[in-house]
Protein backbone atom coordinates (compact mmCIF):
# COMPACT_ATOMS: atom_id res chain seq x y z
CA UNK A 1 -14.56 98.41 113.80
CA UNK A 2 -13.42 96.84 117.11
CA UNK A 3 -14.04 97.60 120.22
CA UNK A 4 -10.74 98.41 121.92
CA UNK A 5 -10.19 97.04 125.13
CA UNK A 6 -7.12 96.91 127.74
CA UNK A 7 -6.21 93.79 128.92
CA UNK A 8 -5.26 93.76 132.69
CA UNK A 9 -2.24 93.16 134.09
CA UNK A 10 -0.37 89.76 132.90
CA UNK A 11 -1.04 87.81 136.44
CA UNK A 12 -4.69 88.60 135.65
CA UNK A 13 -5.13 88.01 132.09
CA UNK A 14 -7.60 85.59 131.51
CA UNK A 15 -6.88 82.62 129.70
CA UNK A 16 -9.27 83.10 127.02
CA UNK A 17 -7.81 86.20 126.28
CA UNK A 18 -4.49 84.94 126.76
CA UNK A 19 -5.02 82.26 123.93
CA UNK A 20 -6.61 84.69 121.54
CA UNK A 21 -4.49 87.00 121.61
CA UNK A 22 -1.42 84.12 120.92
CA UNK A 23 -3.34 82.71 118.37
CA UNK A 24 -3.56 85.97 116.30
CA UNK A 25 0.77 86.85 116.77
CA UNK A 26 1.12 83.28 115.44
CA UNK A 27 -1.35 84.44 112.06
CA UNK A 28 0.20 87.77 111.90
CA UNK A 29 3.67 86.40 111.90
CA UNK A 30 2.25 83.90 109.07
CA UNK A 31 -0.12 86.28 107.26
CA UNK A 32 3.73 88.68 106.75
CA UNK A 33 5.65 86.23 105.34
CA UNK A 34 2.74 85.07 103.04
CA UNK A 35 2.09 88.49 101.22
CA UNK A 36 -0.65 87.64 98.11
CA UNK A 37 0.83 90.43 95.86
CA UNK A 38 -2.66 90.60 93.71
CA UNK A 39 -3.96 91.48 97.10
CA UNK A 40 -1.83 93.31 99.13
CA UNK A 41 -0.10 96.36 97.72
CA UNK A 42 3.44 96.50 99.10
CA UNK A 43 5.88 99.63 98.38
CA UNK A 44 8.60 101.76 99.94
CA UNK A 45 8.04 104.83 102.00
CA UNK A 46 10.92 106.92 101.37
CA UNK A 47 13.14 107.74 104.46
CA UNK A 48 11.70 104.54 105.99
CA UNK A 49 13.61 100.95 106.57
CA UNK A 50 10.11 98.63 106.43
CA UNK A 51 7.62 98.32 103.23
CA UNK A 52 4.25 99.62 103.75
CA UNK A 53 1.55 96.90 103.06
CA UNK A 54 -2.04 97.62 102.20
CA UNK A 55 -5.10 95.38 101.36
CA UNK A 56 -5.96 96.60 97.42
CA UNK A 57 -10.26 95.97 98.50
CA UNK A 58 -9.76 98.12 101.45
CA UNK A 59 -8.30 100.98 99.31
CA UNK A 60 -10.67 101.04 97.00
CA UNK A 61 -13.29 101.29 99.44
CA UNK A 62 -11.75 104.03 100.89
CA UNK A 63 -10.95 105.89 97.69
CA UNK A 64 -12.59 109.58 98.50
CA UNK A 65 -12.60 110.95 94.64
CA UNK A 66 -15.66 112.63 93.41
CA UNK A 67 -17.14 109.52 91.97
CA UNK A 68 -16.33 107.56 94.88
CA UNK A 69 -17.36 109.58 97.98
CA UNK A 70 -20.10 112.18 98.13
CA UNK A 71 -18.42 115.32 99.61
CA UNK A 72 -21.72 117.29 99.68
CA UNK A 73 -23.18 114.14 102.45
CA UNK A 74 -19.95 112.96 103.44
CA UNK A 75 -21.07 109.94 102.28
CA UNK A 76 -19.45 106.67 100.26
CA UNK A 77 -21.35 105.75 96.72
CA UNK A 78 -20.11 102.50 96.66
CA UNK A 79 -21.48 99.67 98.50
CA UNK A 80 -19.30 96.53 99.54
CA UNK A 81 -20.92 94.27 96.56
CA UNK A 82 -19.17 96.46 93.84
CA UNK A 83 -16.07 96.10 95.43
CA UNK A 84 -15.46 92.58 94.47
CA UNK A 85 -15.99 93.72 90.67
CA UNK A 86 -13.48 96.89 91.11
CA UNK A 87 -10.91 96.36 93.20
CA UNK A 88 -8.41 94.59 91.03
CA UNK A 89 -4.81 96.73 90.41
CA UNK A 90 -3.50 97.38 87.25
CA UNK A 91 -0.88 99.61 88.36
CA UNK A 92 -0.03 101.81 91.17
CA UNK A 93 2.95 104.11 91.77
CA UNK A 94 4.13 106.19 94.78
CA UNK A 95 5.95 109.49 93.80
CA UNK A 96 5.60 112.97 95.58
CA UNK A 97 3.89 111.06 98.91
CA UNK A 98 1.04 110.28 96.89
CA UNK A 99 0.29 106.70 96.16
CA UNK A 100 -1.62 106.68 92.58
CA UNK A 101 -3.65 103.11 91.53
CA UNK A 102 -4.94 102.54 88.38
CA UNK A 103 -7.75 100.07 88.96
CA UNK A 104 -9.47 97.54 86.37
CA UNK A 105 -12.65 99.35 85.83
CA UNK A 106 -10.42 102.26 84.45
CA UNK A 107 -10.59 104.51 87.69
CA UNK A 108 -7.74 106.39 88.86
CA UNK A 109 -7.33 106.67 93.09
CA UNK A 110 -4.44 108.66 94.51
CA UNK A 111 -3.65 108.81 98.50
CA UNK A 112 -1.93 110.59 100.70
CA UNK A 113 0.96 108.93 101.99
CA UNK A 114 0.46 110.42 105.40
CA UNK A 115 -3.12 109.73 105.62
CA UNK A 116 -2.44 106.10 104.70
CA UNK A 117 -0.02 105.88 107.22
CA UNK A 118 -2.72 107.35 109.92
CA UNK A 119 -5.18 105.39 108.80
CA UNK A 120 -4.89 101.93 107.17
CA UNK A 121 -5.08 98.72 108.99
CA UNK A 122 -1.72 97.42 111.03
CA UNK A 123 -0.45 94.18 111.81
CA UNK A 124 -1.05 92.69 114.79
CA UNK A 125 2.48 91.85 115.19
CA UNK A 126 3.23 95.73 115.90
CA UNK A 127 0.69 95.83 118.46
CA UNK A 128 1.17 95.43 121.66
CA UNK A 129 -1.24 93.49 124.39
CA UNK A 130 -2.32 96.56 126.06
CA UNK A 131 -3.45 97.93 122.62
CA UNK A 132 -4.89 94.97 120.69
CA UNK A 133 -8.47 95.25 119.21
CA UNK A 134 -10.70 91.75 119.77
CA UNK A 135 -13.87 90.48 119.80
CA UNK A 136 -16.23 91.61 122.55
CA UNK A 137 -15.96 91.13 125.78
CA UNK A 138 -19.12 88.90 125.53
CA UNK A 139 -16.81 85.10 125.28
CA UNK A 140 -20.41 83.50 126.65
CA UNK A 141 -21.68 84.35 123.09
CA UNK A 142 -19.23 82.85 121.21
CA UNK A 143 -18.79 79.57 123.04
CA UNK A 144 -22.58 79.00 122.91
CA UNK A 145 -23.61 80.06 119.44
CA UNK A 146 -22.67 76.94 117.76
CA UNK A 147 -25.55 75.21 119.56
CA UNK A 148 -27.49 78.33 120.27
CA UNK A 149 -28.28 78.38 116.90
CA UNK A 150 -32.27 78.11 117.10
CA UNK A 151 -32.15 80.31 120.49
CA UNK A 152 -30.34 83.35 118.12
CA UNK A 153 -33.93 83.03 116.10
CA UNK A 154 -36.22 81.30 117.65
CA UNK A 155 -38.64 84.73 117.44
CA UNK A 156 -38.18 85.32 113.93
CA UNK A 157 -41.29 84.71 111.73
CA UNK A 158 -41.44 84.16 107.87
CA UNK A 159 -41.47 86.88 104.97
CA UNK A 160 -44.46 88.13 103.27
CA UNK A 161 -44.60 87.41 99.96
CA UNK A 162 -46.61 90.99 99.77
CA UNK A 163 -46.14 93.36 102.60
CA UNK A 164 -49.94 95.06 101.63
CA UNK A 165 -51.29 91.60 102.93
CA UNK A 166 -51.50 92.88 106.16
CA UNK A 167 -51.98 96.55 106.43
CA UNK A 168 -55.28 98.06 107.99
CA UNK A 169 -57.64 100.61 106.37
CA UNK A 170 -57.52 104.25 108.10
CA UNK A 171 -60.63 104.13 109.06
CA UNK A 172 -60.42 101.16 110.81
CA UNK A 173 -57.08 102.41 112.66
CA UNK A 174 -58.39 105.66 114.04
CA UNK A 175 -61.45 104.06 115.64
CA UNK A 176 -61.57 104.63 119.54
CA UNK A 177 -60.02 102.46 121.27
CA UNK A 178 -57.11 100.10 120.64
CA UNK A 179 -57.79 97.86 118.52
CA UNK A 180 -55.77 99.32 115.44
CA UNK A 181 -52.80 100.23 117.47
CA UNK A 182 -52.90 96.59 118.99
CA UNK A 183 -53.44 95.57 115.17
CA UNK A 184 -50.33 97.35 113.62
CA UNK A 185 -47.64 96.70 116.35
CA UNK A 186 -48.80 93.30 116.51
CA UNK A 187 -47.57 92.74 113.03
CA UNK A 188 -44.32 95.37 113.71
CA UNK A 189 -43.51 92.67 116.11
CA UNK A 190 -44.05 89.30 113.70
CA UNK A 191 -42.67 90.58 110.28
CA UNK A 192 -40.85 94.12 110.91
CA UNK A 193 -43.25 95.95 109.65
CA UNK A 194 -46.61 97.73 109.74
CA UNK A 195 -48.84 99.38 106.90
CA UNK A 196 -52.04 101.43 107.64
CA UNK A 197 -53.79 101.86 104.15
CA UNK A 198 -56.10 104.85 102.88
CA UNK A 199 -54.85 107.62 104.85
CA UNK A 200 -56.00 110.95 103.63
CA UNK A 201 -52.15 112.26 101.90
CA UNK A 202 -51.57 115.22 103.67
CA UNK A 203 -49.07 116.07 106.72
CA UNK A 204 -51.55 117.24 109.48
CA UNK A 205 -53.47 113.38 109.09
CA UNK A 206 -50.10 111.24 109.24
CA UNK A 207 -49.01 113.34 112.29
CA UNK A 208 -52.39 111.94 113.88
CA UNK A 209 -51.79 108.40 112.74
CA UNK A 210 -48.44 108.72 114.26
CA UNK A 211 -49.49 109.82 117.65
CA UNK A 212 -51.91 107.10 118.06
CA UNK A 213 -49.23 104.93 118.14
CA UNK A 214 -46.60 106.87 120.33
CA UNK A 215 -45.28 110.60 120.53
CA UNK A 216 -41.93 110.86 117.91
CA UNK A 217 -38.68 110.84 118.68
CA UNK A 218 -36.92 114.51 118.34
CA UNK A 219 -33.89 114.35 116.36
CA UNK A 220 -31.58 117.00 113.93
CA UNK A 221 -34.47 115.72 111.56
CA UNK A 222 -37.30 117.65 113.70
CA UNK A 223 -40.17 115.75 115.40
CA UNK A 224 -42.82 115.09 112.27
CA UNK A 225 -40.89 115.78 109.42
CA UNK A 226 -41.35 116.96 105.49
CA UNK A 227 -38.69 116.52 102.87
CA UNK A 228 -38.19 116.03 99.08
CA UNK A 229 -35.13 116.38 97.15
CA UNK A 230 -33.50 119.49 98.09
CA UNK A 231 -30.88 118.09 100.21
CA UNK A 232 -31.92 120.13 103.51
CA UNK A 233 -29.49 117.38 105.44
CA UNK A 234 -26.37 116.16 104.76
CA UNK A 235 -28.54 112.37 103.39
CA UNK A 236 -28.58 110.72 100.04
CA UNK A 237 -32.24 110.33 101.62
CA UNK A 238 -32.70 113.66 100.45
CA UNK A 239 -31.68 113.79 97.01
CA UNK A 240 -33.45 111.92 94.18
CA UNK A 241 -30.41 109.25 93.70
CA UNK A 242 -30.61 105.65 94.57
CA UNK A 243 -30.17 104.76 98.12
CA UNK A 244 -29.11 101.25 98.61
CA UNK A 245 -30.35 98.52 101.57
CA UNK A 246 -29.75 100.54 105.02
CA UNK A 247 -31.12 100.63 108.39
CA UNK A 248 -31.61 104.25 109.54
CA UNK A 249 -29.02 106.70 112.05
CA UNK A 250 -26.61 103.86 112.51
CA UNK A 251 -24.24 106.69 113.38
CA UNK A 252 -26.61 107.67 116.62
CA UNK A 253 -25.36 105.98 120.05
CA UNK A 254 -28.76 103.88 120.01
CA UNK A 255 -30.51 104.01 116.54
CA UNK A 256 -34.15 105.00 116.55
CA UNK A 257 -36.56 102.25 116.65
CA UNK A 258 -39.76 102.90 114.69
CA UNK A 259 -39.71 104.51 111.05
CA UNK A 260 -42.64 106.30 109.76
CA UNK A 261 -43.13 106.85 105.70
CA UNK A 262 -46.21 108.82 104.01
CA UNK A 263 -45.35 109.63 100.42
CA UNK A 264 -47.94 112.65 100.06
CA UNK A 265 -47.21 112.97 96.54
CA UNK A 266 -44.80 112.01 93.34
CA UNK A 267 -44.93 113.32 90.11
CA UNK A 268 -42.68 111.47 87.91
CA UNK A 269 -41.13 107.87 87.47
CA UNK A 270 -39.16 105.31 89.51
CA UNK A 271 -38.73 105.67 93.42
CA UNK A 272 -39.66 102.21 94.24
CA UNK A 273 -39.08 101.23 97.40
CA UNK A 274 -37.54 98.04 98.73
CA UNK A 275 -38.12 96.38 102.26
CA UNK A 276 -35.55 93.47 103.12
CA UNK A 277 -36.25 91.46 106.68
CA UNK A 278 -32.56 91.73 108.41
CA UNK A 279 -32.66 88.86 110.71
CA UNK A 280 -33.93 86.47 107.94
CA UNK A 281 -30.71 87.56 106.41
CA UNK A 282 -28.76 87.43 109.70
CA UNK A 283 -30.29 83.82 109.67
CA UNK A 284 -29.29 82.68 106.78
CA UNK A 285 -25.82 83.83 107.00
CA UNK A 286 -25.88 81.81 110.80
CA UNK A 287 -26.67 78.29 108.91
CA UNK A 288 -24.14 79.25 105.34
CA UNK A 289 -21.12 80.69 106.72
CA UNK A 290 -20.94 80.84 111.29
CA UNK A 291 -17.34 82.58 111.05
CA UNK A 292 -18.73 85.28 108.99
CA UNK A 293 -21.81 85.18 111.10
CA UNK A 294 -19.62 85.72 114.21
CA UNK A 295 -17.08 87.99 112.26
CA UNK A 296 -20.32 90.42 111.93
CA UNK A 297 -21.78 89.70 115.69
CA UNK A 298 -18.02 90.95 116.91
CA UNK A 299 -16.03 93.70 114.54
CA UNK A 300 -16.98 97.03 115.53
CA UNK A 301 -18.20 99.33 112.61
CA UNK A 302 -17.29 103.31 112.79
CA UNK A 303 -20.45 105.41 110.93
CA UNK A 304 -20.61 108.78 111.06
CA UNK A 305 -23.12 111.36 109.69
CA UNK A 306 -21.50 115.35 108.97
CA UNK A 307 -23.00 117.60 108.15
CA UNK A 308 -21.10 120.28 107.73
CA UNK A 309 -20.70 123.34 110.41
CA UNK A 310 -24.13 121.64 112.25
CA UNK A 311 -23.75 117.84 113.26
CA UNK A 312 -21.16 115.34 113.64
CA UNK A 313 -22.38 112.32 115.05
CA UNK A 314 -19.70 108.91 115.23
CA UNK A 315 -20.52 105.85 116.68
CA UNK A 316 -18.68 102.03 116.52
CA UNK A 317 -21.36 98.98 117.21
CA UNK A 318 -21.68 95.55 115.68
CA UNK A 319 -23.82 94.33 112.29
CA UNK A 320 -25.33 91.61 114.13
CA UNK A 321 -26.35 92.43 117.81
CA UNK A 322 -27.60 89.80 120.34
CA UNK A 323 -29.38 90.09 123.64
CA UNK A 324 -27.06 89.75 126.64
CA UNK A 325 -29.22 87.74 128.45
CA UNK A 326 -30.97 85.65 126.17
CA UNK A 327 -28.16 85.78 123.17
CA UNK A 328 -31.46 86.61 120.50
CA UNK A 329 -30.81 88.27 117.93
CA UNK A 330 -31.60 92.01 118.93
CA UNK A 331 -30.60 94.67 116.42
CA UNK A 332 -29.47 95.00 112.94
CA UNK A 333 -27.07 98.28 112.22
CA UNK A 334 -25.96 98.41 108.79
CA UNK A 335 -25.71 101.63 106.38
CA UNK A 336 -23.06 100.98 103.61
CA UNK A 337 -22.96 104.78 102.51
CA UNK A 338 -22.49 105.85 106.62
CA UNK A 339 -19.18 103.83 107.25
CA UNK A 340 -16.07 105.99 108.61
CA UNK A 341 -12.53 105.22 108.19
CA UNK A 342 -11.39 101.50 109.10
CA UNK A 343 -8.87 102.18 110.77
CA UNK A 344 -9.31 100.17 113.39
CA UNK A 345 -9.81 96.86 111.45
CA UNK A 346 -6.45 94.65 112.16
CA UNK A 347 -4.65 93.95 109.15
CA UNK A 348 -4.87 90.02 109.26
CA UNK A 349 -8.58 90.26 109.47
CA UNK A 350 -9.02 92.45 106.06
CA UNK A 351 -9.42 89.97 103.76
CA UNK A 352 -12.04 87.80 105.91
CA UNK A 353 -14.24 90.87 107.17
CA UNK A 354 -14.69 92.36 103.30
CA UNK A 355 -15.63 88.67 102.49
CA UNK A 356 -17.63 89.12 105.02
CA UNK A 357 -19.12 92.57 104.19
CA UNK A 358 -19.41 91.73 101.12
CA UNK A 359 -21.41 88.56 100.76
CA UNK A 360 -23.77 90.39 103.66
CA UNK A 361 -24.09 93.20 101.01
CA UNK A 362 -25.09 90.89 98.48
CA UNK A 363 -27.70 88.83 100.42
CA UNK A 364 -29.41 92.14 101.19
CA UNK A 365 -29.10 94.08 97.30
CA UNK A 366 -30.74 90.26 95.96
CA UNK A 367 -33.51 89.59 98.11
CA UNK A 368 -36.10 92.50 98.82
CA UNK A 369 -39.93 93.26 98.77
CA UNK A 370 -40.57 95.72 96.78
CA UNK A 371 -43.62 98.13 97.29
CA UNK A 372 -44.27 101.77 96.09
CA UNK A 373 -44.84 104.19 98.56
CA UNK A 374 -47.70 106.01 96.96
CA UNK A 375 -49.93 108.42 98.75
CA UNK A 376 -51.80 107.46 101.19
CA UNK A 377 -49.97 104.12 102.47
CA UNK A 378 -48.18 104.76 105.72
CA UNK A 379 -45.25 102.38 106.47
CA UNK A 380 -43.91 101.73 109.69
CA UNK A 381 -40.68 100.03 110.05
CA UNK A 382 -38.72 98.33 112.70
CA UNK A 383 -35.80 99.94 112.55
CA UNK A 384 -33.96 97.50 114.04
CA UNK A 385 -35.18 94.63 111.62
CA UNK A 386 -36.13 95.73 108.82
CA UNK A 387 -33.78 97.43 105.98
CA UNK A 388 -34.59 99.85 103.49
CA UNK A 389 -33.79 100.86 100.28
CA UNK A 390 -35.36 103.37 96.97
CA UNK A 391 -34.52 103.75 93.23
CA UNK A 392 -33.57 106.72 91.74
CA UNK A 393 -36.56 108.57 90.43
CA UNK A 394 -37.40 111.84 88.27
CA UNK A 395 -39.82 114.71 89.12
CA UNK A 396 -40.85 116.27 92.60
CA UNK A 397 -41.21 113.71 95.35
CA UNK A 398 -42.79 115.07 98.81
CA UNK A 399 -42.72 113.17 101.96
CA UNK A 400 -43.63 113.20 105.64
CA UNK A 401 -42.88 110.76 108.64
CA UNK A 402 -41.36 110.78 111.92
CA UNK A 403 -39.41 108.65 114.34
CA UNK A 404 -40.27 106.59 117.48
CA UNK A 405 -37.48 105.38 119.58
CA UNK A 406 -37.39 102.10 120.45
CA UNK A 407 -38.19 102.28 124.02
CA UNK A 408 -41.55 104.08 123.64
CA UNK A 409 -42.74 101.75 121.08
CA UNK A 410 -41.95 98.88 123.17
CA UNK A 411 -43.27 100.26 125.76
CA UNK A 412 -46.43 100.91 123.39
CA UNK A 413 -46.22 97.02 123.13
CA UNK A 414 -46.42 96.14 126.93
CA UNK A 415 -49.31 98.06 128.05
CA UNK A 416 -51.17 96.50 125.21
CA UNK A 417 -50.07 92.97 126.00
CA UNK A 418 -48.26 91.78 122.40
CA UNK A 419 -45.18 91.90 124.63
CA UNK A 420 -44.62 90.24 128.09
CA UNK A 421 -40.69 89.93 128.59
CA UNK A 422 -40.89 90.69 132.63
């Protein structure tokens, strides 16, 4: 969740530093004599002399029963806007160093003691300066955003009302030259997104559409890849249950840029697909609520994909990233089912970040553009942007697509002139 940093010897701490970091003893001394009981679950570790004290929201979304967490994907179900419906206590007891919560929705967690000792959130008043978790290291950012507000988006265009409105015809695409290319990524660029229309549905075709555009990205995934259903990764993506607003390998060290979708064939009901623009959100968020804006442009957030025996990828990064130079908004990295432990998250800042989290979640589950990936419409997505989501859906459901990192689509860009930033 945050980045940890050490601070440098006390003769050189900065005095930014050295204010925040006062600040946040003088709300952790406040925050422990202020315990909200309906909140904060408070109880006696035996052979200890101090209570234990646990946020009842961050429980709950760490609560790893079957119905809860997805042991086959090592994956959560639950996405932060259900949290603020289930996350009430009736009852909890601690016996046996298991700490058992009965919660209002009639679900039953139990926890380790020792893992919540390990792993839940501490107070900031038992941390030490060498050892505190802040903001990043990026103080310009914060002292400017509250009149860099137009800079964050002054590249962000308006949503289409239908996404189809501007996809090209196949035909038109694979003409020689450049003209479809320049065509698609143009529009990549203004809304997120690209569509090229009345492709022929089969695998060999979309891997040509692809490479007029760039060579893919090789990943565990392959290069051009098939799938349906039969859970050959550790993915919800690869089952037929619903996969909620996400942007894609949040857990990779730099996400992949472009996303490529051909549905080559469904036979049977639902799977409708829904495309939310990220920084329209990240926008709105900026101008409704700036301390949650710059509570998501600072906490660190651990995702991890497992799959078991193969691949363990981890990596910590921000909701909201900005450009260091220009302080745009850059990047969008959010996947509700992908987030690790937070353990990291300082006590005193529970409460605000799931408010946080949560409202974010809800922004993105109540405003998307829906459109069915049927065969022969081939999606490309800014990864970066643009989030993603599908409905469960019946039947056998086949398709194909590939990745394109960032930096070769970009690149794509340049050499066709949409993008002059040198």
């Amino acid at each position: 969740m945050f980045q940890k940093v050490y601070f440098p010897k006390e003769n050189y701490t900065s005095g930014i530093r050295h204010c925040l970091y006062q600040q946040l003893r003088r709300e952790s001394h406040a925050a422990n004599a202020n315990f909200d009981f309906d909140k904060i679950l408070s109880f006696k570790i035996p052979k200890e002399s101090n209570n234990f004290h646990v946020h009842a929201v961050w429980l709950r979304h760490h609560c790893q029963c079957q119905k809860c967490y997805n042991h086959r994907t090592h994956q959560r179900v639950h996405i932060p806007s259900h949290l603020s419906q289930i996350s009430s206590v009736k009852k909890f007891t601690v016996k046996n160093k298991q700490c058992l919560i009965d919660w209002n929705d009639d679900h039953t967690s139990v926890f380790n003691i020792d893992w919540l000792r390990a792993n839940a959130p501490k107070s900031l008043a038992g941390l030490s300066a060498s050892t505190l978790p802040i903001l990043e290291e990026n103080q310009g950012f914060h002292q400017q955003l509250s009149y860099n507000y137009k800079k964050c988006f002054e590249s962000v265009g308006s949503i289409l009302n239908d996404p189809l409105e501007i996809a090209i015809h196949f035909d038109e695409f694979m003409k020689v030259g450049n003209d479809g290319v320049t065509h698609l990524l143009s529009n990549v660029l203004r809304y997120g997104y690209g569509i090229v229309n009345q492709c022929p549905p089969d695998f060999e075709t979309t891997k040509k559409v692809i490479l007029k555009v760039s060579h893919p990205q090789n990943t565990i995934y392959g290069d051009f890849s098939e799938w349906t259903s039969n859970l050959a990764h550790a993915d919800t993506a690869y089952t037929s249950d619903v996969v909620h607003m996400h942007t894609d390998t949040s857990y990779f060290t730099e996400p992949i840029g472009l996303q490529i979708f051909h549905c080559l064939q469904h036979n049977g009901s639902g799977g409708l697909n829904s495309l939310v623009d990220g920084f329209q959100i990240a926008k709105q968020i900026a101008r409704e609520n700036q301390e949650s804006y710059e509570l998501l442009s600072t906490l660190r957030i651990p995702s991890q994909y497992v799959d078991d025996g193969k691949h363990h990828f981890h990596s910590n990064d921000v909701t909201f990233a900005h450009d260091s130079s220009s302080n745009q908004i850059q990047k969008i990295r959010y996947n509700p089912h992908d987030v690790a432990v937070l353990k990291d998250l300082p006590f005193e800042h529970v409460e605000k970040f799931y408010k946080s989290l949560v409202n974010l979640s809800d922004l993105l589950e109540s405003a998307p553009q829906t459109i069915k990936l049927s065969p022969g419409l081939v999606l490309f997505l800014d990864n970066w942007r643009v989030l993603h989501g599908r409905t469960a859906y019946t039947g056998f459901r086949h398709l194909c697509g590939a990745y394109i990192s960032r930096s070769d689509w970009l690149s794509r860009t340049r050499v066709l002139g949409l993008l002059n930033d040198f």
